[in-house]
Protein backbone atom coordinates (compact mmCIF):
# COMPACT_ATOMS: atom_id res chain seq x y z
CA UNK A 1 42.86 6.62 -2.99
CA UNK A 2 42.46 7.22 -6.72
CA UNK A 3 39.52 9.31 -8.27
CA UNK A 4 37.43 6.61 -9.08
CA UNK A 5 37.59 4.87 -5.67
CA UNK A 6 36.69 8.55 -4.19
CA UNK A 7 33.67 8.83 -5.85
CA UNK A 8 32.71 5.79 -6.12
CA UNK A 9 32.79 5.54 -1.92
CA UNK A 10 31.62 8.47 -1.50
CA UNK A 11 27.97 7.30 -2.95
CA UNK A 12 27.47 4.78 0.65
CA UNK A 13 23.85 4.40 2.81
CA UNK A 14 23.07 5.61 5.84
CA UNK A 15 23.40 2.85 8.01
CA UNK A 16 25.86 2.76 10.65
CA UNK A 17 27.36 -0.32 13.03
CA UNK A 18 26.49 1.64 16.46
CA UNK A 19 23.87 1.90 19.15
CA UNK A 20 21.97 5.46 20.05
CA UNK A 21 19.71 6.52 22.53
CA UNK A 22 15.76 6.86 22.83
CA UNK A 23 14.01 9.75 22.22
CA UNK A 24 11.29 11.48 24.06
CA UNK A 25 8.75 14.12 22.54
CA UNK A 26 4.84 15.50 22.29
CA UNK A 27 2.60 14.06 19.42
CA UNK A 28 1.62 16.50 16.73
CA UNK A 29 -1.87 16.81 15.60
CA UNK A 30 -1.35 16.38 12.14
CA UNK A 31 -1.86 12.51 10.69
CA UNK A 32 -2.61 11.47 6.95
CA UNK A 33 -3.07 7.23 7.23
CA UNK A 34 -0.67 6.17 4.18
CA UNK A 35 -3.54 3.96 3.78
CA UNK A 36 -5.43 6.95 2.08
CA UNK A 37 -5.38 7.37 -0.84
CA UNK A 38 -5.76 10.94 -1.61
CA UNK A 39 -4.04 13.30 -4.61
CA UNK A 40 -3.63 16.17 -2.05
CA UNK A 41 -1.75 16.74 0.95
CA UNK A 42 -2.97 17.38 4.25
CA UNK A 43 -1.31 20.52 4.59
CA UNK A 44 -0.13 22.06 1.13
CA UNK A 45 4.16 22.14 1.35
CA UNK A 46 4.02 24.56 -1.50
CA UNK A 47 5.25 28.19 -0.74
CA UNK A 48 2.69 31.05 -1.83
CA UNK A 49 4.38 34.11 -0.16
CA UNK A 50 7.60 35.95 -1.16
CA UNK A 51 10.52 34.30 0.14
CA UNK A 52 11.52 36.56 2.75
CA UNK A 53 8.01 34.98 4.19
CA UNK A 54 9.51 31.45 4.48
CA UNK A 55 9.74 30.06 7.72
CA UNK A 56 12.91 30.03 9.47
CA UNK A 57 11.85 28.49 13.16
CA UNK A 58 11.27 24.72 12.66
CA UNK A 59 9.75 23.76 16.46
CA UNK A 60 6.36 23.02 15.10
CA UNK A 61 7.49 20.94 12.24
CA UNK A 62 9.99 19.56 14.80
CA UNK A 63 7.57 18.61 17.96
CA UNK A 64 5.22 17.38 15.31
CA UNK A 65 7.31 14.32 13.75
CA UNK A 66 10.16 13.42 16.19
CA UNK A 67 7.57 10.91 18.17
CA UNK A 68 7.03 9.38 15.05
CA UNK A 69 10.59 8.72 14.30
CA UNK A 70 11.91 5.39 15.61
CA UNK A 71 15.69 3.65 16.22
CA UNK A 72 16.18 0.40 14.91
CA UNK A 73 18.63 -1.44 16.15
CA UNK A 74 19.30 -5.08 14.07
CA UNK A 75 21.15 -8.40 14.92
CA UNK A 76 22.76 -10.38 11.87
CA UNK A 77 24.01 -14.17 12.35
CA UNK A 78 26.32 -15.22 10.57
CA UNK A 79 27.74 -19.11 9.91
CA UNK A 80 30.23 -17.60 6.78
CA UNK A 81 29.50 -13.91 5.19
CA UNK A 82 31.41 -12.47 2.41
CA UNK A 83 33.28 -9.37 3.10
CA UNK A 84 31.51 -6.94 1.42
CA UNK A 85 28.59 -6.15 4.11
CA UNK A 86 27.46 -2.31 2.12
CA UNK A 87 24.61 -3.14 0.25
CA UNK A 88 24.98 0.08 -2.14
CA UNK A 89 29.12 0.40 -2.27
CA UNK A 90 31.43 -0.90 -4.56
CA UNK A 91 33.45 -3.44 -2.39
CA UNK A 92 36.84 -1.67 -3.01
CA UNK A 93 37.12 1.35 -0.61
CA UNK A 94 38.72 1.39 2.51
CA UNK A 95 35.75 3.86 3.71
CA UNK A 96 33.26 0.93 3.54
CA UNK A 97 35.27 -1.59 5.36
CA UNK A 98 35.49 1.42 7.91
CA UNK A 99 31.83 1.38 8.69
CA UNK A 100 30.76 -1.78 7.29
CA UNK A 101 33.73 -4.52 8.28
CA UNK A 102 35.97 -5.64 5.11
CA UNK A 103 34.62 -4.65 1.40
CA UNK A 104 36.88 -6.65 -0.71
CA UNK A 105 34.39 -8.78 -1.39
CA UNK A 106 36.38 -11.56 -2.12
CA UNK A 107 37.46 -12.89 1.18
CA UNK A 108 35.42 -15.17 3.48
CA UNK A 109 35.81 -14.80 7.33
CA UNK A 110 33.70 -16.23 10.30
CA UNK A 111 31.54 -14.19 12.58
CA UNK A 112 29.14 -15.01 14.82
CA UNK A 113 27.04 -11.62 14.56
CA UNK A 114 26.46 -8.41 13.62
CA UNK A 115 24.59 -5.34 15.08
CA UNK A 116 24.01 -2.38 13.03
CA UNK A 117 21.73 0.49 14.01
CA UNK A 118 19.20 2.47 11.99
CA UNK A 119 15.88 5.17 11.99
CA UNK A 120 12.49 4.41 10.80
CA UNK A 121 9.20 6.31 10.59
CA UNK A 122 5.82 4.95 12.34
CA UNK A 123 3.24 5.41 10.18
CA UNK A 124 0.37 3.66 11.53
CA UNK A 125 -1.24 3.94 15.23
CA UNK A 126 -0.87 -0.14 15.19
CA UNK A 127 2.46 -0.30 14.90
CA UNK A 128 3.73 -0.26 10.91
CA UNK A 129 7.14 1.44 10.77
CA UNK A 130 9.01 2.20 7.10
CA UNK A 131 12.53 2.06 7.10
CA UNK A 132 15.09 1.10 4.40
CA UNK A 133 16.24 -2.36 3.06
CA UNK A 134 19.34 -2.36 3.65
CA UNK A 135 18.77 -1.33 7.50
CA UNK A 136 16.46 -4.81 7.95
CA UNK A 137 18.34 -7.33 5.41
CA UNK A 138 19.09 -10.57 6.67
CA UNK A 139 18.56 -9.71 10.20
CA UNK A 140 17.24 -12.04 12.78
CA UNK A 141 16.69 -9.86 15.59
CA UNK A 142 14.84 -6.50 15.22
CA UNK A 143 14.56 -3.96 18.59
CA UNK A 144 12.76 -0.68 17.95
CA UNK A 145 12.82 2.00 20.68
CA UNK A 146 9.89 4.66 20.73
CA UNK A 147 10.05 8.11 22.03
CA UNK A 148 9.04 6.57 25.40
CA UNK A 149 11.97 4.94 25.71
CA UNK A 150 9.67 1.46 25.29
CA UNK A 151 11.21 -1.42 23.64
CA UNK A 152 9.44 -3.88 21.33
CA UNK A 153 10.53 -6.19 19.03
CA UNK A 154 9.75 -5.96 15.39
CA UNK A 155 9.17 -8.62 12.39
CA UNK A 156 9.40 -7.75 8.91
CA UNK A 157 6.14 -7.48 6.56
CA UNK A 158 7.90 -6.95 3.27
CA UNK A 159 11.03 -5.07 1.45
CA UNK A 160 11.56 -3.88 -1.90
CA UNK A 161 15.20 -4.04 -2.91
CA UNK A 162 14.81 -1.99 -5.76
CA UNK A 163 13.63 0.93 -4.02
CA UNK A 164 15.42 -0.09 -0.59
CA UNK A 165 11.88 0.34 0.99
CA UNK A 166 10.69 -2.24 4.16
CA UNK A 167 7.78 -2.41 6.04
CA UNK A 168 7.99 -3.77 9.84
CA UNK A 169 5.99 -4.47 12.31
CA UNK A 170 5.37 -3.86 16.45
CA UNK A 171 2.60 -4.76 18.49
CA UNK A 172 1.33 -1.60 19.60
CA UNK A 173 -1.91 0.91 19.96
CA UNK A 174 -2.63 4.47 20.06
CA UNK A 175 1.50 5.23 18.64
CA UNK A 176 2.40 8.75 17.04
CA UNK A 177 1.78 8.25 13.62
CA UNK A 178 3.52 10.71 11.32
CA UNK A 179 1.55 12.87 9.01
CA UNK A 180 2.04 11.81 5.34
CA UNK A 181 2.41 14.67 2.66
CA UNK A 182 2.62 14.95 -0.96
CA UNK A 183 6.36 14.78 -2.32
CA UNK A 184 4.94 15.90 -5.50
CA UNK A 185 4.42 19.38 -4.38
CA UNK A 186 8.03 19.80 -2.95
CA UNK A 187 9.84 22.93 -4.54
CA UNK A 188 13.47 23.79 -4.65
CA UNK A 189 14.52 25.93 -2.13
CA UNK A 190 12.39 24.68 0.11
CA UNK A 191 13.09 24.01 4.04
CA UNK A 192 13.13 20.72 5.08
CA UNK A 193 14.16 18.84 8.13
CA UNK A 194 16.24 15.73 8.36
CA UNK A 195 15.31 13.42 11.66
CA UNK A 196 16.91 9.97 12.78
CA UNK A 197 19.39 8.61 14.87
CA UNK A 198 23.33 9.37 13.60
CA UNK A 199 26.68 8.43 14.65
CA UNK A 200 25.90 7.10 17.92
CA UNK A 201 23.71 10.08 18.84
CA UNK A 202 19.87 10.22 20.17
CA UNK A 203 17.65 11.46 17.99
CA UNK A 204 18.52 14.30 16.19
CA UNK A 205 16.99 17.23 13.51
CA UNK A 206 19.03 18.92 10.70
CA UNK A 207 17.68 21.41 8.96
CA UNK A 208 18.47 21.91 5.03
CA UNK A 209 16.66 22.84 1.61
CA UNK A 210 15.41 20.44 -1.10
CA UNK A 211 18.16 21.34 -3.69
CA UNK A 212 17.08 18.72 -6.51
CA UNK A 213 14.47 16.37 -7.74
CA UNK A 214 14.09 13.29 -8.94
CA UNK A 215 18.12 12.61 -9.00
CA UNK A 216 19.31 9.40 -10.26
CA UNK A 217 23.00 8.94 -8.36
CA UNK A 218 23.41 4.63 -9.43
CA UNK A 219 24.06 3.69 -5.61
CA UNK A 220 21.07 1.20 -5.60
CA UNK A 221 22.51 -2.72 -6.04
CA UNK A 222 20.20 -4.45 -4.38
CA UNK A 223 17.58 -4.97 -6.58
CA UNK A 224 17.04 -6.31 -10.02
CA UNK A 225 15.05 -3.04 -11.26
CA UNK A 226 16.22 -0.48 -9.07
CA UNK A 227 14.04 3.11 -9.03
CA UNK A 228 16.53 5.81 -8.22
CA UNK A 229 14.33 9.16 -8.05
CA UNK A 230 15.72 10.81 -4.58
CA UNK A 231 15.02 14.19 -3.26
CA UNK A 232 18.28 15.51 -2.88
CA UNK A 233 19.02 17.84 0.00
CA UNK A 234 21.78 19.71 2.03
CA UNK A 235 20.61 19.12 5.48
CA UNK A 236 23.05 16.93 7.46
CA UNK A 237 22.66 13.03 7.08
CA UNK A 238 24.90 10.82 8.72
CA UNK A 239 25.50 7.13 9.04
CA UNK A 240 22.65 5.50 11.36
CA UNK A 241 19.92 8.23 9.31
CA UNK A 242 18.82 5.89 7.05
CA UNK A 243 15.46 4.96 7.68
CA UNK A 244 14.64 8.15 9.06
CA UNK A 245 11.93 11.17 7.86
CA UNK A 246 12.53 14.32 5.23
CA UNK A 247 10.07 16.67 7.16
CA UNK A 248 8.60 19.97 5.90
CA UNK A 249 8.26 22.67 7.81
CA UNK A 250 4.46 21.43 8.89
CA UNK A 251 5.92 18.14 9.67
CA UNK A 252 4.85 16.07 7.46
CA UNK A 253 6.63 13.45 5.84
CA UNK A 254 7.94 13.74 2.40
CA UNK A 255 10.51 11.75 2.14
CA UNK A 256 12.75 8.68 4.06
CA UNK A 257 16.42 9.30 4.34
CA UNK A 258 18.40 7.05 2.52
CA UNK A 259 22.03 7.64 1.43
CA UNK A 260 24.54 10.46 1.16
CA UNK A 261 27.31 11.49 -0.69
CA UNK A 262 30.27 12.04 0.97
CA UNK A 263 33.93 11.29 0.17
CA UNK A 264 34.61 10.50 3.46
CA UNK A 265 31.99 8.27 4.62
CA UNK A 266 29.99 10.72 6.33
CA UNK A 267 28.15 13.91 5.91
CA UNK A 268 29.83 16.77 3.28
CA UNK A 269 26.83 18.38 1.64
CA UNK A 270 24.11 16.25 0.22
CA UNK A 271 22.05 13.51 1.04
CA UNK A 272 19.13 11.60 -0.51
CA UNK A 273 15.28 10.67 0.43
CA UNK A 274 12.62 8.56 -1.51
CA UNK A 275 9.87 10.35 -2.09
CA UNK A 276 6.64 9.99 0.11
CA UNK A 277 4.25 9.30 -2.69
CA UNK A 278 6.79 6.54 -3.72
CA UNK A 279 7.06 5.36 -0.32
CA UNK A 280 3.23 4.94 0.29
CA UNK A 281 2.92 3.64 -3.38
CA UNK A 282 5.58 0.64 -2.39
CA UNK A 283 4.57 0.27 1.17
CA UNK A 284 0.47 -0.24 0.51
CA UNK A 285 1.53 -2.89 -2.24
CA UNK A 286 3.68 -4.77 0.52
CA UNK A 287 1.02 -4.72 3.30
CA UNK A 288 -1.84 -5.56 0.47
CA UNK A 289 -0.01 -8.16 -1.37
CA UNK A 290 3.20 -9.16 0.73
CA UNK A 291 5.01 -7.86 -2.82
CA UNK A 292 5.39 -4.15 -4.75
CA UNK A 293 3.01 -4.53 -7.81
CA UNK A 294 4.88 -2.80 -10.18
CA UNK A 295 3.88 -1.76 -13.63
CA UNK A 296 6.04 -1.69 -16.78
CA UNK A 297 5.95 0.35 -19.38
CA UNK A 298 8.13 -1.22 -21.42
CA UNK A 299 10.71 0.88 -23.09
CA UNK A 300 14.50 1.69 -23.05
CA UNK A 301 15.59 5.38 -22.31
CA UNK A 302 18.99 6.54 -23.65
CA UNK A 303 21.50 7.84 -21.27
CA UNK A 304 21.39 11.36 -20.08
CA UNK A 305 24.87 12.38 -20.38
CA UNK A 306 25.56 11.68 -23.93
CA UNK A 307 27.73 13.98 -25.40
CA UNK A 308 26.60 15.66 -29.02
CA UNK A 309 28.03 13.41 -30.93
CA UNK A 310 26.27 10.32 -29.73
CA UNK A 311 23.22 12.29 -29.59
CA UNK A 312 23.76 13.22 -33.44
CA UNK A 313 24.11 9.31 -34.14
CA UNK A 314 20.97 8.02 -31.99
CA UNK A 315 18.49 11.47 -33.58
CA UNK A 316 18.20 12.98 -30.40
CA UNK A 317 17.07 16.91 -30.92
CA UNK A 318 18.46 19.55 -28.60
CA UNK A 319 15.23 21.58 -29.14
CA UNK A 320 12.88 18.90 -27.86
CA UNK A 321 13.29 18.46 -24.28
CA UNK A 322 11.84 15.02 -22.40
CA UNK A 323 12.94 11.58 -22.62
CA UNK A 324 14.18 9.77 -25.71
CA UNK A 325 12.70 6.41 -26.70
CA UNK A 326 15.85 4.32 -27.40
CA UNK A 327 13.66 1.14 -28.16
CA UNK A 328 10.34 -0.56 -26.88
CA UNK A 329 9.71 -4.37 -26.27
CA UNK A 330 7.31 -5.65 -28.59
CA UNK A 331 4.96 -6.84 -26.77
CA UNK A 332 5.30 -4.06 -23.83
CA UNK A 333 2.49 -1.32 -22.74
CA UNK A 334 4.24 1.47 -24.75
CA UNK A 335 4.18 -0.72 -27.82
CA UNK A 336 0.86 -1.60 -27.77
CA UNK A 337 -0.01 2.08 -27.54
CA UNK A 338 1.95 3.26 -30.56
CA UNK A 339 4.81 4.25 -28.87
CA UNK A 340 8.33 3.84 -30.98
CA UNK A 341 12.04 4.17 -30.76
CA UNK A 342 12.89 7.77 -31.40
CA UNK A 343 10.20 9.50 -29.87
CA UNK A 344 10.13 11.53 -26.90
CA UNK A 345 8.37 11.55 -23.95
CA UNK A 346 7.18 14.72 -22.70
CA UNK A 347 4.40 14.01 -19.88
CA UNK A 348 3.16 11.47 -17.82
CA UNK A 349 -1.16 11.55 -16.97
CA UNK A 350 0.12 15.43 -17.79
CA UNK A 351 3.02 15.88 -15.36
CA UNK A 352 6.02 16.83 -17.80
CA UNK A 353 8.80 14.46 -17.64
CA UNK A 354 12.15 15.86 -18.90
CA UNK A 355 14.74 12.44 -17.27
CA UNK A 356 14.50 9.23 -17.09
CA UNK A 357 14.53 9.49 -12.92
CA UNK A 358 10.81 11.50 -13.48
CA UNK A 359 9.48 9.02 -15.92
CA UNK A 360 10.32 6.23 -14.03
CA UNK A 361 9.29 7.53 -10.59
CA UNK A 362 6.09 8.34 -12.26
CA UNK A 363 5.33 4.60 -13.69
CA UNK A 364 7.05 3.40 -10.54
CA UNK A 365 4.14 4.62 -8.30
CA UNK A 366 1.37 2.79 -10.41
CA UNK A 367 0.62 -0.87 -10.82
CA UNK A 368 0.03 -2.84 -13.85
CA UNK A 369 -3.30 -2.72 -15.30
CA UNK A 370 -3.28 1.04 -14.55
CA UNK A 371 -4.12 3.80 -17.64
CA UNK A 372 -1.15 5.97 -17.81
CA UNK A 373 -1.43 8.85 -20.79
CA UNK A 374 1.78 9.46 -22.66
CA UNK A 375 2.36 12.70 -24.18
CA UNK A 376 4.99 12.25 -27.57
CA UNK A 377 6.66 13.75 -29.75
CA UNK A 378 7.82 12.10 -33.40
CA UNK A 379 8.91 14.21 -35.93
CA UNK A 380 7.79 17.56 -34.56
CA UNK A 381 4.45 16.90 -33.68
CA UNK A 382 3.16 15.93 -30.42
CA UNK A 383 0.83 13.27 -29.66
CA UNK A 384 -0.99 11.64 -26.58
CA UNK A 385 -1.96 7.96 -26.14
CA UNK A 386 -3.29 5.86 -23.53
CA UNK A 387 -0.97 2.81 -22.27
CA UNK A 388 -2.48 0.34 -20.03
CA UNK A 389 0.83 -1.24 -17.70
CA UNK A 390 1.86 -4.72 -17.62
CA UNK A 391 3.76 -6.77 -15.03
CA UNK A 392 7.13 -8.17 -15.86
CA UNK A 393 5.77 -11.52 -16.52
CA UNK A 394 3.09 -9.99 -19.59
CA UNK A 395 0.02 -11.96 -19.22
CA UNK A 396 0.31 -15.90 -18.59
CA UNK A 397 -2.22 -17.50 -16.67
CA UNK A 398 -5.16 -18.97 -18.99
CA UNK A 399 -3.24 -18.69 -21.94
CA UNK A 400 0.23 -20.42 -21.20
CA UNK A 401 0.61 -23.79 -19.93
CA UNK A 402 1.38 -24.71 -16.24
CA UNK A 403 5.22 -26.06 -17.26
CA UNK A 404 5.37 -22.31 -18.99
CA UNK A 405 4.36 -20.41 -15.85
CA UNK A 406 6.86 -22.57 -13.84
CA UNK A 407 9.27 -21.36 -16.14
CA UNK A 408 8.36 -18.00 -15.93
CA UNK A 409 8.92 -18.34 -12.00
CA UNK A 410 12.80 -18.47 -12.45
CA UNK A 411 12.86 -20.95 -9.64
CA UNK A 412 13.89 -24.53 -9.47
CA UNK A 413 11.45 -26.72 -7.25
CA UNK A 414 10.64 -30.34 -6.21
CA UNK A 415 8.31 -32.09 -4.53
CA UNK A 416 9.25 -31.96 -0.37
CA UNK A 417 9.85 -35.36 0.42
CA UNK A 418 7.17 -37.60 3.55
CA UNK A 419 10.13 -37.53 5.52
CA UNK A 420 10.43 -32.98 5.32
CA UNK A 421 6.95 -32.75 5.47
CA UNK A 422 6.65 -34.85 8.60
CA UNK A 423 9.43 -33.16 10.20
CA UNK A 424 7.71 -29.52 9.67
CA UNK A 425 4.32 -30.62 10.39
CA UNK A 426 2.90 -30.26 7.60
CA UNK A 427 0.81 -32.72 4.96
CA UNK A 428 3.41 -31.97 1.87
CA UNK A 429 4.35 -29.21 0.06
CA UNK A 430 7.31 -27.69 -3.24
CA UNK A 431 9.97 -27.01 -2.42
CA UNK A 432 11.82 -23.90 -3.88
CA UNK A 433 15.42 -24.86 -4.13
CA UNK A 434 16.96 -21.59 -6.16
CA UNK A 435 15.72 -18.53 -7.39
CA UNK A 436 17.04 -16.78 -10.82
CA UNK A 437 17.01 -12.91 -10.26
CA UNK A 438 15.55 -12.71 -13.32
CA UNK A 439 12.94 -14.75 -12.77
CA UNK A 440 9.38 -12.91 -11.81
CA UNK A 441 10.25 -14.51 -8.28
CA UNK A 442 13.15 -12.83 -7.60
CA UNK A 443 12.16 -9.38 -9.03
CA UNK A 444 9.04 -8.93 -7.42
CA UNK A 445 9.32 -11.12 -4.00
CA UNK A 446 12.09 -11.70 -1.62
CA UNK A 447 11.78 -15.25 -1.53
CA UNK A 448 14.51 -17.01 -0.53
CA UNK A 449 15.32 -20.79 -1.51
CA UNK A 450 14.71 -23.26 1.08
CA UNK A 451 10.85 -21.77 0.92
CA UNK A 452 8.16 -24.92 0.76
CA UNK A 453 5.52 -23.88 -1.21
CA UNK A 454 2.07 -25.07 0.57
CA UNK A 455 -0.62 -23.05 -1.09
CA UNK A 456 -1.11 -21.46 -4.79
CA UNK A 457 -4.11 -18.82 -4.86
CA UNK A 458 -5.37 -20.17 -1.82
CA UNK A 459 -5.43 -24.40 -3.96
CA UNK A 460 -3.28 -26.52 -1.78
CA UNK A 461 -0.15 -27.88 -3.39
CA UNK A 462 1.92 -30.97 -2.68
CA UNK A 463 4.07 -31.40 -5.61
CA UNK A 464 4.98 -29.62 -8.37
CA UNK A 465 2.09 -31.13 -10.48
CA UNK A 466 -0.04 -29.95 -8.55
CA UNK A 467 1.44 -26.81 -8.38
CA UNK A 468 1.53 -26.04 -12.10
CA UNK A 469 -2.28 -26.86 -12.39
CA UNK A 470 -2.79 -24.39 -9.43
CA UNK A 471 -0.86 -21.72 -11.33
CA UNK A 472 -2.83 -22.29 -14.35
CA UNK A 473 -5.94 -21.39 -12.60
CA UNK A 474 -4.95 -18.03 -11.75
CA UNK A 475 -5.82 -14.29 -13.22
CA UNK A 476 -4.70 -11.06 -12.45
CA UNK A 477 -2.64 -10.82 -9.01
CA UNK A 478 -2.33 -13.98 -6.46
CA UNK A 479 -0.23 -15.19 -3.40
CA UNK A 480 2.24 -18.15 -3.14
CA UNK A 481 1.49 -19.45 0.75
CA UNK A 482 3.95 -21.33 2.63
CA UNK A 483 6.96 -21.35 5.40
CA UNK A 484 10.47 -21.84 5.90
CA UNK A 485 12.03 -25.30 7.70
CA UNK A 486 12.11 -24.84 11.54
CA UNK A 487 9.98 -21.04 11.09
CA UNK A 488 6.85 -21.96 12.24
CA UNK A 489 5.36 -18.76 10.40
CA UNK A 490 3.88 -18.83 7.47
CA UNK A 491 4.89 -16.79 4.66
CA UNK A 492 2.79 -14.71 1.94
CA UNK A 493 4.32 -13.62 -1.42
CA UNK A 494 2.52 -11.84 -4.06
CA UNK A 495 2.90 -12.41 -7.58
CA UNK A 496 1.82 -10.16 -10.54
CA UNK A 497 0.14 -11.80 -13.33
CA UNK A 498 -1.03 -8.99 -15.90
């Protein structure tokens, strides 16, 4: 294997193609509803005592979140999939076709199904379970096993590619939700614990330290935007982890497992977690809205390994450190707020951003129409402004027409003909026949074509007429309402519209 294939594989998820056992364990007391919305922790993670102090017996933090951690165990069908089943790696290394089946890429190949196995976190007493993307994509059977060794199958509320977040669902009462603490106080050096369900194994807790923040490590290609800002830790994550909870030693959630890196395909010395606040930032925009409502600030940030040379060409200062402006889109939030190319970013609503991982993580965790306050600096003096966020789409409804916000869509649709509409049992309906990934539906929902569009912020729609004039009608956020042929569900997507 050459050096680039090595590196390149060793960046892979932490899903694995194998079954595990349940888990059995006492309910902490601790529990912080991700539905709050609070600035401060339940417990605060941060250290205040010398470090000989630190904790080094992790059975509370241990008895406290195993119940809450969950195996997920998925069922795929396929009629034709392409080889390449990893949803981070890049296709060519013979370590993904080891645990994912064969990553050229390039073949096709028949297979009638696929199971794959994976951890998630409950985080509601009625049943809503976080876990990653790539442990839920595409499949058509979900089984999640509690600590009680109870069975129940699960449906899927929402994902977010670009932060490989999902939110499922079970039909339960009274389940061990996990407490939910604040990533933003995590130090380095701190103890943390790694729970989920690896390589065949029942559950199972790792201990490590948090030993970077906000790293940036390109493995995310699922989405169209994707928000790498992981806590990066030593403590032992294995295939069939993803999914599963970063735990301080109070045990309380700070982050979900979700990759390692590992030139061999599993563990060799660090793995990575989304954050918590991320997490609950993503997962309260799915369950709202059926969509993340993600702001944009609207700039471009240079690269952060430039050598000195191509710093010397773009202006970049060694003496100022934050993030350099490398342009702005006109008619973005940082634009409108003064913001230009060759400035530099220094804080975020006054937490000091010195990469492009913090700044985004930052502005990934509001929504647009939020005030976020951007400390600058342009030609040695600093400067603060207020930005207000907009979506992806800028604003459109009341000021474009309905043929525009089609457009805007990156779909293709047409009317469902009497004969589709009788068949699903329903009056009529658009159908959505593609989606453009860079088209507002494909960044911010996970539509898929075949979708029949029935409803447009809440107005009935039966052709696309009728859907244009619907869209036309809407401000601010609003859901597209409809099924699938042969679901019998219907289907919720949000849409920004700032």
């Amino acid at each position: 294997m050459n050096k680039r294939n090595l590196l390149a594989g060793g960046l892979m998820a932490a899903a694995f193609t194998a079954g595990a056992f349940a888990f059995s364990g006492k309910t902490g007391d601790l529990y912080d509803s991700i539905a709050q919305d609070s600035t401060q922790p339940l417990i605060k993670t941060a250290y205040t005592g010398a470090p000989a102090a630190q904790p080094v017996d992790f059975e509370r933090a241990a008895g406290a979140a195993v119940p809450s951690v969950v195996h997920i165990k998925t069922l795929v069908q396929y009629k034709q999939t392409a080889g390449n089943q990893n949803p981070f790696g890049d296709g060519e290394d013979d370590i993904f076709r080891h645990f994912f089946g064969d990553g050229g890429g390039r073949r096709q190949f028949s297979r009638p199904e696929q199971r794959a196995s994976g951890s998630g976190v409950i985080i509601s007493e009625d049943g809503y379970i976080v876990t990653n993307n790539h442990v839920v994509d595409n499949a058509t059977d979900i089984t999640v096993t509690l600590s009680d060794h109870k069975n129940y199958k699960a449906k899927v509320i929402g994902t977010d590619p670009n932060t490989d977040l999902a939110l499922i669902k079970i039909d339960g009462r009274n389940l061990p939700a996990v407490a939910i603490g604040n990533s933003d106080d995590v130090k380095l050096g701190q103890w943390v614990l790694a729970i989920g369900f690896p390589l065949n194994l029942d559950v199972t807790v790792t201990q490590g330290i948090i030993s970077a923040k906000s790293r940036n490590i390109g493995i995310n290609r699922q989405g169209t935007a994707p928000v790498e800002a992981f806590l990066q830790t030593d403590a032992a994550v294995n295939p069939g982890s993803s999914g599963g909870a970063l735990v301080n030693t109070n045990g309380e959630l700070i982050g979900i497992n979700a990759a390692i890196a590992s030139p061999t395909g599993s563990y060799a010395g660090y793995a990575y977690s989304i954050p918590a606040n991320l997490m609950k930032k993503v997962i309260n925009d799915i369950k709202q809205f059926g969509s993340v409502q993600r702001g944009y600030l609207g700039i471009s940030m240079a690269p952060e390994n430039l050598d000195d040379a191509q710093k010397k060409e773009l202006g970049i200062k060694d003496d100022v450190d934050g993030v350099f402006v490398a342009g702005t889109d006109p008619s973005g939030a940082a634009a409108a707020a003064g913001i230009k190319q060759g400035d530099v970013i220094t804080r975020v609503n006054n937490a000091v951003v010195s990469s492009g991982s913090q700044l985004s993580e930052k502005i990934a965790t509001l929504k647009p129409g939020d005030k976020v306050s951007l400390t600058y600096s342009r030609n040695g003096s600093e400067s603060t402004v207020n930005a207000t966020l907009k979506g992806k789409m800028g604003a459109i409804a009341g000021t474009r027409s309905g043929s525009a916000i089609i457009e805007s869509l990156g779909g293709q649709f047409e009317d469902l003909s009497r004969q589709e509409a009788t068949r699903m049992g329903i009056a009529g309906g658009v159908k959505v026949t593609d989606i453009s990934e860079d088209g507002v539906l494909g960044d911010q929902t996970n539509m898929k074509p075949g979708f029949v569009i029935t409803k447009a912020g809440g107005i009935p729609v039966r052709t696309v007429e009728e859907l244009k004039a619907a869209l036309s009608r809407q401000s601010g956020n609003f859901q597209l309402e409809g099924t699938y042929p042969g679901s019998g569900r219907i289907y919720f997507y949000g849409i920004n519209d700032y």
